[in-house]
N, C-alpha and C. Protein backbone atom coordinates (compact mmCIF):
# COMPACT_ATOMS: atom_id res chain seq x y z
N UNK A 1 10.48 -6.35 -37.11
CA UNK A 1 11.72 -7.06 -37.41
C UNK A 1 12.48 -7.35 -36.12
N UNK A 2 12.86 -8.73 -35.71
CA UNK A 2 13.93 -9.08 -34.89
C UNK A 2 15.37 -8.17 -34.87
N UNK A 3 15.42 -7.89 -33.68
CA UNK A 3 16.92 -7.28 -33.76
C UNK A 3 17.94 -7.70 -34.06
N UNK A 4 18.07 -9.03 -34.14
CA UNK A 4 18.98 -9.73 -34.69
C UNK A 4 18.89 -10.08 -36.01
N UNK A 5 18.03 -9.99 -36.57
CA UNK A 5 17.51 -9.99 -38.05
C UNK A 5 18.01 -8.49 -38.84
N UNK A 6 17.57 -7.74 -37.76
CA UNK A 6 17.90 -6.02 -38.29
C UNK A 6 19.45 -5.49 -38.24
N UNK A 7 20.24 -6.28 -37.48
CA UNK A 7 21.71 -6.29 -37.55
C UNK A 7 22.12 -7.65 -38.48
N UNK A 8 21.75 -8.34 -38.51
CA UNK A 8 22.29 -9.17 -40.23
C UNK A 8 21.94 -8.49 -41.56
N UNK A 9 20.88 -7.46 -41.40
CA UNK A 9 20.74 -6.98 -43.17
C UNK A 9 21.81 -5.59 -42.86
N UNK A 10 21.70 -5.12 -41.44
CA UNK A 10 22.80 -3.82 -41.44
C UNK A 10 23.77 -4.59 -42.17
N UNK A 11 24.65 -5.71 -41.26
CA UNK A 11 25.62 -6.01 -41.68
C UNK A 11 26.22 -6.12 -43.43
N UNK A 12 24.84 -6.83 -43.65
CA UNK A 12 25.37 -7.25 -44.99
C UNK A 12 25.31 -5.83 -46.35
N UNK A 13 25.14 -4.49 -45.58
CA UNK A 13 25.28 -2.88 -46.52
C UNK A 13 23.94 -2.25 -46.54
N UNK A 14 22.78 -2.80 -46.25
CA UNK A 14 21.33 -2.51 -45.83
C UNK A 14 21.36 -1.02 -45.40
N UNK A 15 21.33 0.23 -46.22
CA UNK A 15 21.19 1.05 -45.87
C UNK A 15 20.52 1.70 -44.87
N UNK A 16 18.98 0.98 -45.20
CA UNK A 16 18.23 1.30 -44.37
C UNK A 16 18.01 0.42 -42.84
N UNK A 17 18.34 -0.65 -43.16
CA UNK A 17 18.93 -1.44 -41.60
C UNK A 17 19.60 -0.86 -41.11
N UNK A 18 20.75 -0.14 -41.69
CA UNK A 18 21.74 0.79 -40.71
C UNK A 18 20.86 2.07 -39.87
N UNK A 19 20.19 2.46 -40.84
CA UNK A 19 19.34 3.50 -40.48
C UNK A 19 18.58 3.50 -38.92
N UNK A 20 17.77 2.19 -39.38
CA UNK A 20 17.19 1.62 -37.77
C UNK A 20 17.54 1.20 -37.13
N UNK A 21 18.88 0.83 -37.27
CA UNK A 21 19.80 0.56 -36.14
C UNK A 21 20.73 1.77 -35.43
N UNK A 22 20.80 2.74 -35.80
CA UNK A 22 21.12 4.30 -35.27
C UNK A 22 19.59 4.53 -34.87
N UNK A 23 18.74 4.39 -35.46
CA UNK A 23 17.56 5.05 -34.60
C UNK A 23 17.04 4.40 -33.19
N UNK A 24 17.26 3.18 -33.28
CA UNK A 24 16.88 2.12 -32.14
C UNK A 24 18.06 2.45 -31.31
N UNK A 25 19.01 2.78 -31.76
CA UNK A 25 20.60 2.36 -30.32
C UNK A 25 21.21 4.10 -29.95
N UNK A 26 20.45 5.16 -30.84
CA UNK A 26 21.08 6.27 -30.58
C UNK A 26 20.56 6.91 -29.12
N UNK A 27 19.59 6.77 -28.85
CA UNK A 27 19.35 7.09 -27.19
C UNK A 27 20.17 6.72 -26.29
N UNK A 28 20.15 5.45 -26.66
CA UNK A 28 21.04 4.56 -25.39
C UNK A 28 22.28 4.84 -25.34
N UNK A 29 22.97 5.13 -27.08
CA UNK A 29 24.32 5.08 -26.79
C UNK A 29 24.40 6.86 -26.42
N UNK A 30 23.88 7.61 -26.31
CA UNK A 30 23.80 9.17 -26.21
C UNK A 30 23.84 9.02 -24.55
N UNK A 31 22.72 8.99 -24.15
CA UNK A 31 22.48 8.81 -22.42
C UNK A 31 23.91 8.04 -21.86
N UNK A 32 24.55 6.64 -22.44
CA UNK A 32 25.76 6.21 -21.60
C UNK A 32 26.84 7.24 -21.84
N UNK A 33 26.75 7.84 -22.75
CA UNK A 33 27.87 9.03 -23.28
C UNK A 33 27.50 10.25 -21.93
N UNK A 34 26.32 10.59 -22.49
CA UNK A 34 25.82 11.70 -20.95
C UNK A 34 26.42 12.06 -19.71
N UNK A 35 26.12 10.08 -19.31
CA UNK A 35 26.20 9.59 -18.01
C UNK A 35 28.15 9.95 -17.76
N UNK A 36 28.32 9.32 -18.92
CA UNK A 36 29.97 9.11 -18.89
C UNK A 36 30.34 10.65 -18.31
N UNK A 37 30.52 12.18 -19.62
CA UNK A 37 30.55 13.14 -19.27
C UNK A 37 29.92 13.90 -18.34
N UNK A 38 28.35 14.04 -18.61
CA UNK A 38 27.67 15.12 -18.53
C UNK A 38 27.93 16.38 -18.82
N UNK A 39 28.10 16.01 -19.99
CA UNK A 39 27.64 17.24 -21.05
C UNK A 39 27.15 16.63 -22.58
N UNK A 40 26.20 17.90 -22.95
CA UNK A 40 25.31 17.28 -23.87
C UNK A 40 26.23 17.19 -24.99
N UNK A 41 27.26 18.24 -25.13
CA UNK A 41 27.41 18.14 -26.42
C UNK A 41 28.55 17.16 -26.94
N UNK A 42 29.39 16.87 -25.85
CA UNK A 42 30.74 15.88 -25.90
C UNK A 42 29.35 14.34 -25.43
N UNK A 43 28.69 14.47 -25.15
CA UNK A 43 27.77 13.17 -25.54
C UNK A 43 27.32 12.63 -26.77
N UNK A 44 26.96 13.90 -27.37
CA UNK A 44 26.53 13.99 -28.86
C UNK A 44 27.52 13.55 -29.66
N UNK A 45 28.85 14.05 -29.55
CA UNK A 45 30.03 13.53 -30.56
C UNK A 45 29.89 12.36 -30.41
N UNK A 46 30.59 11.84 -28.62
CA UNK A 46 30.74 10.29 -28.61
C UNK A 46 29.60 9.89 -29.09
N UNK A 47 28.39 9.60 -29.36
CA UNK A 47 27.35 9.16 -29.86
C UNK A 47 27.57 8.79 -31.32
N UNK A 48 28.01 10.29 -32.02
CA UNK A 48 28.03 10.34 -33.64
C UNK A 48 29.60 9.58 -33.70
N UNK A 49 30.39 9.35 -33.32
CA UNK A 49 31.50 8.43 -33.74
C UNK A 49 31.19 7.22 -33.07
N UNK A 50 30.46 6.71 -32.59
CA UNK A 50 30.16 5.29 -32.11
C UNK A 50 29.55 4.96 -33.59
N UNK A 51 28.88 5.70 -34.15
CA UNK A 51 27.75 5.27 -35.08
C UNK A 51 28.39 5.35 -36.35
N UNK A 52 29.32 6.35 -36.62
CA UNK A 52 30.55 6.02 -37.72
C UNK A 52 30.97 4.88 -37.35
N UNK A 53 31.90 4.91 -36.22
CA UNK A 53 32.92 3.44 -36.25
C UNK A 53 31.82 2.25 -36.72
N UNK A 54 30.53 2.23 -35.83
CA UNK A 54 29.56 0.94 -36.41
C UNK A 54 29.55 0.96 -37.55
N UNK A 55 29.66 1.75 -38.38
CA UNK A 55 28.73 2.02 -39.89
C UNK A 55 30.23 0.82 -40.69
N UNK A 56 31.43 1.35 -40.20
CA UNK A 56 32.57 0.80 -40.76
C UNK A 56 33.17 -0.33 -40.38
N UNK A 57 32.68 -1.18 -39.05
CA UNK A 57 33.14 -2.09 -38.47
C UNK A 57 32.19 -3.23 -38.23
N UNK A 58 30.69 -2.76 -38.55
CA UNK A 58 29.52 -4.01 -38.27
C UNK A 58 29.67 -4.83 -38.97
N UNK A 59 30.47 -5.29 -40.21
CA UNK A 59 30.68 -6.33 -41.11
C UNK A 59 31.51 -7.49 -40.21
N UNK A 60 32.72 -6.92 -39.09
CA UNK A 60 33.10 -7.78 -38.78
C UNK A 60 32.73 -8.15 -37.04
N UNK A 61 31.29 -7.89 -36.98
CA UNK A 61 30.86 -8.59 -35.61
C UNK A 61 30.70 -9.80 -35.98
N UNK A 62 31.21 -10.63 -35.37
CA UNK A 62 30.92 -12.21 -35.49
C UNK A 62 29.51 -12.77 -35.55
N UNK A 63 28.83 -12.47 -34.28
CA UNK A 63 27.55 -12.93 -34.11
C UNK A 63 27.00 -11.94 -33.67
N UNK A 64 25.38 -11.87 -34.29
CA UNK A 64 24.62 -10.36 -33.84
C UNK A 64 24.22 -10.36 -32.66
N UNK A 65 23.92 -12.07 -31.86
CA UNK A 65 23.56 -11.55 -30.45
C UNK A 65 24.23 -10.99 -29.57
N UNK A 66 25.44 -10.47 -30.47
CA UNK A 66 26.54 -10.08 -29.42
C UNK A 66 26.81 -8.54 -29.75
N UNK A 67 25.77 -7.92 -30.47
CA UNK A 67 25.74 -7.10 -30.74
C UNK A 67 25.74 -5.80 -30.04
N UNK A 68 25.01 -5.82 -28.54
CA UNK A 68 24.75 -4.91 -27.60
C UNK A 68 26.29 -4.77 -26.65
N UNK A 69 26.94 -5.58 -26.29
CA UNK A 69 28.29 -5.74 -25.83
C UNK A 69 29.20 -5.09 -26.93
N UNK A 70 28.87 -5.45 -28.13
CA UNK A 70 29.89 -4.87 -28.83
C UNK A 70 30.05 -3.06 -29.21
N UNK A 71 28.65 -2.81 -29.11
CA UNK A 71 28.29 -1.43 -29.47
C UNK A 71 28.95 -0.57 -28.20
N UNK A 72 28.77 -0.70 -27.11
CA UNK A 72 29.02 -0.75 -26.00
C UNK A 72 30.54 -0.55 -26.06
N UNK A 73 31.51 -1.81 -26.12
CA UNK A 73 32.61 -1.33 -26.48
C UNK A 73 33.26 -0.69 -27.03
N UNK A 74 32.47 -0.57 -28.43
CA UNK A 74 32.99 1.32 -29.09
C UNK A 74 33.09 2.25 -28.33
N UNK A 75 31.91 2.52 -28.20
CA UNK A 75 31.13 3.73 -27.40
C UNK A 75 32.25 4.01 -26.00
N UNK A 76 32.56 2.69 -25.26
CA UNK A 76 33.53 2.90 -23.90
C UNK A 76 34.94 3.42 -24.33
N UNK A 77 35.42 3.01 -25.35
CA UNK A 77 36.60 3.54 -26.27
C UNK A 77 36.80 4.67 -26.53
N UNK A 78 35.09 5.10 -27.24
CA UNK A 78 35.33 6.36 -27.51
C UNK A 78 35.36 7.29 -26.49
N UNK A 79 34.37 7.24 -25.32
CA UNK A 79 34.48 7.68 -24.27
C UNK A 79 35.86 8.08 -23.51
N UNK A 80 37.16 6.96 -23.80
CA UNK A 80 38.03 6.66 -23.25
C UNK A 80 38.82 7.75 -23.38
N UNK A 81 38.82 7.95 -25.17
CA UNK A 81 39.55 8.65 -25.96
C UNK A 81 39.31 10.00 -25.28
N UNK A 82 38.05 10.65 -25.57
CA UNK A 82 38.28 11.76 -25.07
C UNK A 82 38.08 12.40 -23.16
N UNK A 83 38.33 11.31 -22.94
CA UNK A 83 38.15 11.55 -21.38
C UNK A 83 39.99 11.85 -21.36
N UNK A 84 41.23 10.80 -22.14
CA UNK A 84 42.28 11.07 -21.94
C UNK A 84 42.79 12.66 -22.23
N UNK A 85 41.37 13.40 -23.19
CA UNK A 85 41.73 14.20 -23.49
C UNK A 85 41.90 15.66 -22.83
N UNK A 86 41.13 15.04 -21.40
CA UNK A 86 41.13 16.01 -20.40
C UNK A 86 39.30 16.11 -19.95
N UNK A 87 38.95 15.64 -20.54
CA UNK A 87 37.02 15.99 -20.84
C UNK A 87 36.79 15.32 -19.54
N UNK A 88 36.51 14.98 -18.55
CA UNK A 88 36.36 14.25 -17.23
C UNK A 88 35.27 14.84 -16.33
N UNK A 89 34.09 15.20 -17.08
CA UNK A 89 32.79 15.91 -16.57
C UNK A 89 32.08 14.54 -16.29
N UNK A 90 31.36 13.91 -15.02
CA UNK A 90 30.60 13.01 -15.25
C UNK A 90 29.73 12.97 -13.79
N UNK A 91 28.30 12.31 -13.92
CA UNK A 91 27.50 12.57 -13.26
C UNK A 91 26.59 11.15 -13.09
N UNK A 92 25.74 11.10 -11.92
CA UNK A 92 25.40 10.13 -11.38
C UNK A 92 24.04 10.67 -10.65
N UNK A 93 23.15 9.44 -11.16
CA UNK A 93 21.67 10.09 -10.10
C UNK A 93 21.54 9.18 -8.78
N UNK A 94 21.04 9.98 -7.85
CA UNK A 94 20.51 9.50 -6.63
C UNK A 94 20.32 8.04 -6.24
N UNK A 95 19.02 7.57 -7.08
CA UNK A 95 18.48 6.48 -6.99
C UNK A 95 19.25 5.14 -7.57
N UNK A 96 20.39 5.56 -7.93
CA UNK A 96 21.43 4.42 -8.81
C UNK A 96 22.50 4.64 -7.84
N UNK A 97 22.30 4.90 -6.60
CA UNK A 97 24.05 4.99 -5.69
C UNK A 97 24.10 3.87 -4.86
N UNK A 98 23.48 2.83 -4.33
CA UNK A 98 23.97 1.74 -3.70
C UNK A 98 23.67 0.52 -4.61
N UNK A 99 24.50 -0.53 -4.67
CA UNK A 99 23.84 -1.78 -5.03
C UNK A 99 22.72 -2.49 -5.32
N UNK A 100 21.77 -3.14 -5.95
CA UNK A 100 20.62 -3.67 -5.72
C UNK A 100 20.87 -5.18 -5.21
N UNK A 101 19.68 -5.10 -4.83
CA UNK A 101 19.89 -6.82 -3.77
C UNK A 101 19.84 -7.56 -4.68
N UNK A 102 19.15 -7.71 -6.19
CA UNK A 102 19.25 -8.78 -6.91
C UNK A 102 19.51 -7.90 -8.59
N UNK A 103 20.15 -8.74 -9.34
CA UNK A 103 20.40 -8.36 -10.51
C UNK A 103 18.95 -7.39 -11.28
N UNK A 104 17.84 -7.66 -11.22
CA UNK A 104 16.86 -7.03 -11.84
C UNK A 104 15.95 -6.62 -10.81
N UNK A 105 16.41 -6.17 -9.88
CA UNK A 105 15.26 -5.48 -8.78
C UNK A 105 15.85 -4.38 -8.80
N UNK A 106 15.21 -3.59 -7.56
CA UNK A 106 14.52 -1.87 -7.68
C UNK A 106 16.52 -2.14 -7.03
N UNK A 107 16.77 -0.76 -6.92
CA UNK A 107 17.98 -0.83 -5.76
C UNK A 107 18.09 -0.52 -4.24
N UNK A 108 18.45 -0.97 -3.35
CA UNK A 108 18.44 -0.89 -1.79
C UNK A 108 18.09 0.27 -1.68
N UNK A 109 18.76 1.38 -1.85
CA UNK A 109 18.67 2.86 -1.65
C UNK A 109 18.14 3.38 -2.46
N UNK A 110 17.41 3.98 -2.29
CA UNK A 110 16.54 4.95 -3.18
C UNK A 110 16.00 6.16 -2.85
N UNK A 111 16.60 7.21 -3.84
CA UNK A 111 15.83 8.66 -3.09
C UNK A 111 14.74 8.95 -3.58
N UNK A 112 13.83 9.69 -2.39
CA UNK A 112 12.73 9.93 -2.48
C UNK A 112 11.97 10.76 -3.67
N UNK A 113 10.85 10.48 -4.48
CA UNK A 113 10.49 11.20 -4.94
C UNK A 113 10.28 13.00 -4.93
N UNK A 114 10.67 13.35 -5.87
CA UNK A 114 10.44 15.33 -5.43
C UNK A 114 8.84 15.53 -5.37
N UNK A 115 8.98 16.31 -4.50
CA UNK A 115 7.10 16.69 -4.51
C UNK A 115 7.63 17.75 -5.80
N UNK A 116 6.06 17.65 -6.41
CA UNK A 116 5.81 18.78 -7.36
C UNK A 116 5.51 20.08 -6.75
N UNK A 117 6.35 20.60 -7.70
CA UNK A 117 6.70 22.47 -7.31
C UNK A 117 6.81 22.74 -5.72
N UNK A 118 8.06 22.05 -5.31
CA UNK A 118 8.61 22.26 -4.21
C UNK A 118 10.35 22.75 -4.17
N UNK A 119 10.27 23.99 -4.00
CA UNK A 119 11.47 24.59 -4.31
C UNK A 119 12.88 23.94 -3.09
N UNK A 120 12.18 24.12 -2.32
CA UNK A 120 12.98 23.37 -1.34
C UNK A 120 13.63 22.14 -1.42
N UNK A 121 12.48 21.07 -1.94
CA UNK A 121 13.52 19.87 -2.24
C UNK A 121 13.98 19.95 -3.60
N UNK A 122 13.65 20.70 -4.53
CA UNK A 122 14.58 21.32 -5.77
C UNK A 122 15.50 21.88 -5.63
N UNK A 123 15.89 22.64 -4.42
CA UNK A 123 17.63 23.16 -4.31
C UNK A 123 18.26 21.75 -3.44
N UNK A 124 17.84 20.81 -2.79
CA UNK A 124 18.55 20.18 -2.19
C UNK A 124 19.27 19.07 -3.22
N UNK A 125 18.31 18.77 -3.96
CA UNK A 125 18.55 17.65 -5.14
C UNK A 125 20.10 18.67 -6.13
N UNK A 126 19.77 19.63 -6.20
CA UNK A 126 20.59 20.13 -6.98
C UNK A 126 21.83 20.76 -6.05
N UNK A 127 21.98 20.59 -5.37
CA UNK A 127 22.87 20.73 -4.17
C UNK A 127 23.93 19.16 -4.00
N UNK A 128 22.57 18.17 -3.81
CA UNK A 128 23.29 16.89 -3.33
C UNK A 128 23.99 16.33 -4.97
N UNK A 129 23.21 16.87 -5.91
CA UNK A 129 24.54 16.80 -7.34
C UNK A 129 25.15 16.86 -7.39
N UNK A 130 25.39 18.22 -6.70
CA UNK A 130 27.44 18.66 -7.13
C UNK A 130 28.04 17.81 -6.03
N UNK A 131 27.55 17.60 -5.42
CA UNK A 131 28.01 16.88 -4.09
C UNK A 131 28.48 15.35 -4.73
N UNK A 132 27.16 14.69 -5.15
CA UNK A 132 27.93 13.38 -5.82
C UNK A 132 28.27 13.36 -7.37
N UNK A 133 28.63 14.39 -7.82
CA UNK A 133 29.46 14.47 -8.85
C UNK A 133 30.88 14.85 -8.69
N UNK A 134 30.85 15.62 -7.67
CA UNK A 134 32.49 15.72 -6.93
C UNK A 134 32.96 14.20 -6.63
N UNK A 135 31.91 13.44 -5.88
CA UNK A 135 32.42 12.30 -5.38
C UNK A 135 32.41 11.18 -6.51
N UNK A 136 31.84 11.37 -7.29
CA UNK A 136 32.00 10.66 -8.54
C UNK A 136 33.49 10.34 -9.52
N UNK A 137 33.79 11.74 -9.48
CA UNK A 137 34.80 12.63 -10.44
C UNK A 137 36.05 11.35 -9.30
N UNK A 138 36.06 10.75 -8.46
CA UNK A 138 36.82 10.27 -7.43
C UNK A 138 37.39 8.89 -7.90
N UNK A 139 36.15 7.99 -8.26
CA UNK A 139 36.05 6.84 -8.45
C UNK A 139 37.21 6.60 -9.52
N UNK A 140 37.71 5.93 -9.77
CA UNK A 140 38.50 5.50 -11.01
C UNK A 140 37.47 4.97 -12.14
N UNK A 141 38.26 5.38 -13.15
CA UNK A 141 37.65 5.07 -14.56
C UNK A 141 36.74 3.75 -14.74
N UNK A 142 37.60 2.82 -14.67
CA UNK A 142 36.79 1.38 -14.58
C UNK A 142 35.40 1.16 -13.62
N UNK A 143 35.64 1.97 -12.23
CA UNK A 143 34.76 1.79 -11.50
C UNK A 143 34.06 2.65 -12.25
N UNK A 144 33.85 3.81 -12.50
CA UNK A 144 33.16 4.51 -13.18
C UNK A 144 32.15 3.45 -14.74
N UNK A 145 32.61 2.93 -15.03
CA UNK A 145 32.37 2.58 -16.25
C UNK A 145 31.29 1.25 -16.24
N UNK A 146 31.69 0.75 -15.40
CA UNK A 146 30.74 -0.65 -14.75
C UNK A 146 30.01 0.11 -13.83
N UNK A 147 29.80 1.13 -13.11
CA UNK A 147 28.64 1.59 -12.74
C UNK A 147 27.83 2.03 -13.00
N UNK A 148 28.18 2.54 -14.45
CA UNK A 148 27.34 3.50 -15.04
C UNK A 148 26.71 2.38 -16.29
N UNK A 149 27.15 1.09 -16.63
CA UNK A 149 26.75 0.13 -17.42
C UNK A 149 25.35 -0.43 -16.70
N UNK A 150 26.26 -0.99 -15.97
CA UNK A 150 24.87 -1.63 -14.75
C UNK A 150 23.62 -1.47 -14.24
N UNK A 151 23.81 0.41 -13.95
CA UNK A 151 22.98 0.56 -12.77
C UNK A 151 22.19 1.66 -13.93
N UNK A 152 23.07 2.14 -15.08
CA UNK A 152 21.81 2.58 -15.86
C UNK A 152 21.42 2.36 -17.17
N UNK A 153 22.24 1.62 -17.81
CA UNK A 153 22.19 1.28 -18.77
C UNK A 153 21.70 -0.64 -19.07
N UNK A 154 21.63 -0.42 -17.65
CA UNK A 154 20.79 -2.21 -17.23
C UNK A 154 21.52 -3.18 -17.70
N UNK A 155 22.89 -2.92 -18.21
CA UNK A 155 23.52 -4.53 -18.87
C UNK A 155 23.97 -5.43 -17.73
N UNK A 156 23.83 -7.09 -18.34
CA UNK A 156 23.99 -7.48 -17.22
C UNK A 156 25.72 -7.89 -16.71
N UNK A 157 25.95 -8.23 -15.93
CA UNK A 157 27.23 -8.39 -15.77
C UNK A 157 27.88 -9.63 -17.18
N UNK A 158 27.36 -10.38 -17.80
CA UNK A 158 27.86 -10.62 -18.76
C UNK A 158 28.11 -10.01 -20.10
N UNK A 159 27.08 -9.15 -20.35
CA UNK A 159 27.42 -8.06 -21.69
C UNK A 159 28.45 -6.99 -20.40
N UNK A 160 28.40 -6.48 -19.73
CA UNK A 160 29.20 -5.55 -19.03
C UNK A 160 30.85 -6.63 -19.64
N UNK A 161 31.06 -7.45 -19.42
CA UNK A 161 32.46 -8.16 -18.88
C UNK A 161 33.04 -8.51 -20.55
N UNK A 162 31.75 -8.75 -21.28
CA UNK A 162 32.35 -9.06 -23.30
C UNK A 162 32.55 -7.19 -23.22
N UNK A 163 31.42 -6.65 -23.00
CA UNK A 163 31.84 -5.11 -23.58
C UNK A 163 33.35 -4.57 -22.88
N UNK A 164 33.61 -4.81 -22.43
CA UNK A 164 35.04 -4.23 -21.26
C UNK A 164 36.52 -5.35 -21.51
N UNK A 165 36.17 -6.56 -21.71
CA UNK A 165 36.96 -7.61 -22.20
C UNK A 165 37.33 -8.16 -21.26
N UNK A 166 37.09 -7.90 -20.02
CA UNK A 166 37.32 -8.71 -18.90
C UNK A 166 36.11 -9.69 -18.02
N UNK A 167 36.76 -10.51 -17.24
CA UNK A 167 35.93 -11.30 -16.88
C UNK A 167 34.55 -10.77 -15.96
N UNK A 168 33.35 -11.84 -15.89
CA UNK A 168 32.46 -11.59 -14.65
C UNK A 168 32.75 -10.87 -13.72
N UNK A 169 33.65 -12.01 -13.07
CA UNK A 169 34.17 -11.54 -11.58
C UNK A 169 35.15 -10.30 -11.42
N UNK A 170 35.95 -10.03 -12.29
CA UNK A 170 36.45 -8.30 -12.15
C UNK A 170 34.98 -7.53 -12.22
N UNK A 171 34.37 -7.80 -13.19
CA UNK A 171 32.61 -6.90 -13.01
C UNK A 171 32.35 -6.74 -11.71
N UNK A 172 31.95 -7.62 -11.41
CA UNK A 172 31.43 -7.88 -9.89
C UNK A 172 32.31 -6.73 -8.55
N UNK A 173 33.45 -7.00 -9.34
CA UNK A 173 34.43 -6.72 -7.99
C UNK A 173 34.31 -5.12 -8.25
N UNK A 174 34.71 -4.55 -9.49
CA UNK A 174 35.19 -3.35 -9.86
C UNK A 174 33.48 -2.27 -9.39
N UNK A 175 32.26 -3.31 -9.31
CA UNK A 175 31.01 -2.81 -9.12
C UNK A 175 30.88 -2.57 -7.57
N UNK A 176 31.40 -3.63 -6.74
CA UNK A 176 31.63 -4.07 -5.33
C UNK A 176 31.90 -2.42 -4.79
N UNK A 177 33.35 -2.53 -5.08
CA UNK A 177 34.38 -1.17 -4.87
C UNK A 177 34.07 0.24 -5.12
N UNK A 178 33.26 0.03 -6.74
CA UNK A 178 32.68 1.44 -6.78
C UNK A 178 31.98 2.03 -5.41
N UNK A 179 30.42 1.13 -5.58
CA UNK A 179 29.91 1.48 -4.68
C UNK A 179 30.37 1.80 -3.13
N UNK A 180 31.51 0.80 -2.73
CA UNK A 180 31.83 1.12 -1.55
C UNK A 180 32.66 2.34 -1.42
N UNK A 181 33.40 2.73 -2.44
CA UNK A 181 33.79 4.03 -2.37
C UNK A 181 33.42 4.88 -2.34
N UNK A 182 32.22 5.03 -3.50
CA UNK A 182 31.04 6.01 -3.24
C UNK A 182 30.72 6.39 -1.85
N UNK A 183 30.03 5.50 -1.09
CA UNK A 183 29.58 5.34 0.33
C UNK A 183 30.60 6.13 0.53
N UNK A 184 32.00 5.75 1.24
CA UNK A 184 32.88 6.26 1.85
C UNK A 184 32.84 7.42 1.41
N UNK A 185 33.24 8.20 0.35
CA UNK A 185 32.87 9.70 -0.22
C UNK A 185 32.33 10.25 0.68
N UNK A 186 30.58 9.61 0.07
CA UNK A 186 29.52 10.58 0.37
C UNK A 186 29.50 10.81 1.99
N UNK A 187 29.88 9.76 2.28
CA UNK A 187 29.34 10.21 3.89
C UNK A 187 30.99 11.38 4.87
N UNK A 188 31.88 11.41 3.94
CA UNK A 188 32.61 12.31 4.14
C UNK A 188 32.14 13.80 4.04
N UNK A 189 31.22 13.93 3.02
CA UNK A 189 30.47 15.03 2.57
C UNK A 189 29.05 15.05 3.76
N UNK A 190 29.25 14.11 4.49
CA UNK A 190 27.75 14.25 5.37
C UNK A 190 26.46 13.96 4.53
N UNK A 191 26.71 13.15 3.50
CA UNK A 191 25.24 12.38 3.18
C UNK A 191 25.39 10.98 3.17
N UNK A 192 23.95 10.94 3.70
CA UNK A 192 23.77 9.52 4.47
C UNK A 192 21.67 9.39 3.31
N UNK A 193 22.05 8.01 3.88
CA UNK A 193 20.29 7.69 3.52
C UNK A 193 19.48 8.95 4.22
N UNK A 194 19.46 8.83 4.95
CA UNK A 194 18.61 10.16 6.09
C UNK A 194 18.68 11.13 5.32
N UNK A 195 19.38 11.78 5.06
CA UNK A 195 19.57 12.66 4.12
C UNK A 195 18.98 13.23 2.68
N UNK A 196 18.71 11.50 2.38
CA UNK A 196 18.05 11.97 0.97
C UNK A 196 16.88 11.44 1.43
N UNK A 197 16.20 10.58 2.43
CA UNK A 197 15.10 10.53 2.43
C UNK A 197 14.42 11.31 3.38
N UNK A 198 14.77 12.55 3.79
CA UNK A 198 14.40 13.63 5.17
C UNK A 198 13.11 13.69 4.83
N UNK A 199 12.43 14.06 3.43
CA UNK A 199 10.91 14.37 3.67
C UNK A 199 9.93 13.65 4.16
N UNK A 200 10.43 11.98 4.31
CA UNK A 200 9.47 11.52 4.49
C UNK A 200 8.99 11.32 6.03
C-alpha cells in the first residue's frame, strides 16, 4: 500500500490503517524524540502522545503528502512541552557535527569508524559524548531542532520549514549557526577533526 493511500484510509477511522501507520512512523518518531532528550523513557512518552494527538487530529490534515511535516510538528510540540518542563537531556553523534556539502551526500566531517573490541577508542568516543552533549545542551532550541531534523532524521529543508512553520531560509540560517556554534564549542573543549580522526 502507498503511503499516501495508507494515510487516507487512517484518516477516514481505518483502524487498522492507523495501526500501520504507528508501526511505519513509531521508530522515527521515537529516535527524533531520543535525539531531542536522550533518554529512553521521556522518548517513549513523546512518541506515545505524538501518536494519541495523530489518532485525534489526522482527520484534519489537509493533504497526506504533507503528512511527514505534519507528524513532525506534533512530535516538535510535544518535545517543546516537556523540554519547558525542565527535561533538557539531549545528544548528538559524531558523524552528524559539520554540514554536508550537498543536501543528500555523506557529511564533510566524519568520525572514524571504531575498530572492533578496541577499548581505547571505546573510552574516547564515550568521553568525546559528554563533551558534545555539554556543547550541545548550548545551542538554542531552534538550532537544536533543525539539526537534529536534517542531519538525522534526513528531512529536507522544505518538510523541516512546513514542520516548524517557518520559512526555507530561516532553515538554512538557523542550520548555518547551529553548526557554526557547535564548531566554536567544540574546539573550546579542544576537539578538532584531528581529534576524532587520530587513528587513522
Amino acid at each position: 500500500m502507498q503511503n499516501e493511500d495508507l494515510i487516507s484510509q487512517a484518516q477516514s477511522g481505518d483502524t487498522y490503517a492507523q495501526g500501520e501507520v504507528v508501526r511505519e512512523w513509531y521508530p522515527r518518531i521515537y529516535n527524533y524524540a531520543f535525539k531531542y532528550f536522550g533518554e529512553s523513557d521521556l522518548a517513549a512518552e513523546a512518541a506515545q502522545q505524538t501518536f494519541i494527538t495523530m489518532h485525534h487530529k489526522i482527520g484534519q490534515l489537509k493533504e497526506c503528502s504533507k503528512f511527514k511535516s505534519w507528524i513532525y510538528t506534533i512530535a516538535t510540540n510535544i518535545c517543546r512541552q516537556e523540554s519547558r518542563k525542565g527535561k533538557r537531556h539531549r545528544w548528538l553523534s559524531f558523524d552528524q557535527l559539520l554540514p554536508k556539502k550537498e543536501e543528500d551526500t555523506s557529511p564533510v566531517w566524519e568520525v572514524s569508524k571504531p575498530r572492533d573490541h578496541n577499548p581505547e577508542q571505546t573510552y574516547l568516543r564515550s568521553e568525546l559524548g559528554g563533551i558534545l552533549n555539554k556543547c550541545l545542551q548550548q545551542l538554542s532550541k531552534d538550532q537544536r531542532e533543525v539539526l537534529i531534523m536534517k542531519e538525522y532524521e534526513g528531512l529536507k529543508f522544505r518538510e523541516i520549514a512546513e514542520a516548524l512553520n517557518v520559512s526555507e531560509n530561516t532553515v538554512k540560517s538557523r542550520l548555518y549557526y547551529a553548526f557554526s556554534h557547535m564548531r566554536k564549542l567544540l574546539a573550546k573543549e579542544n576537539i578538532t577533526e584531528n581529534t576524532l580522526k587520530y587513528e587513522n
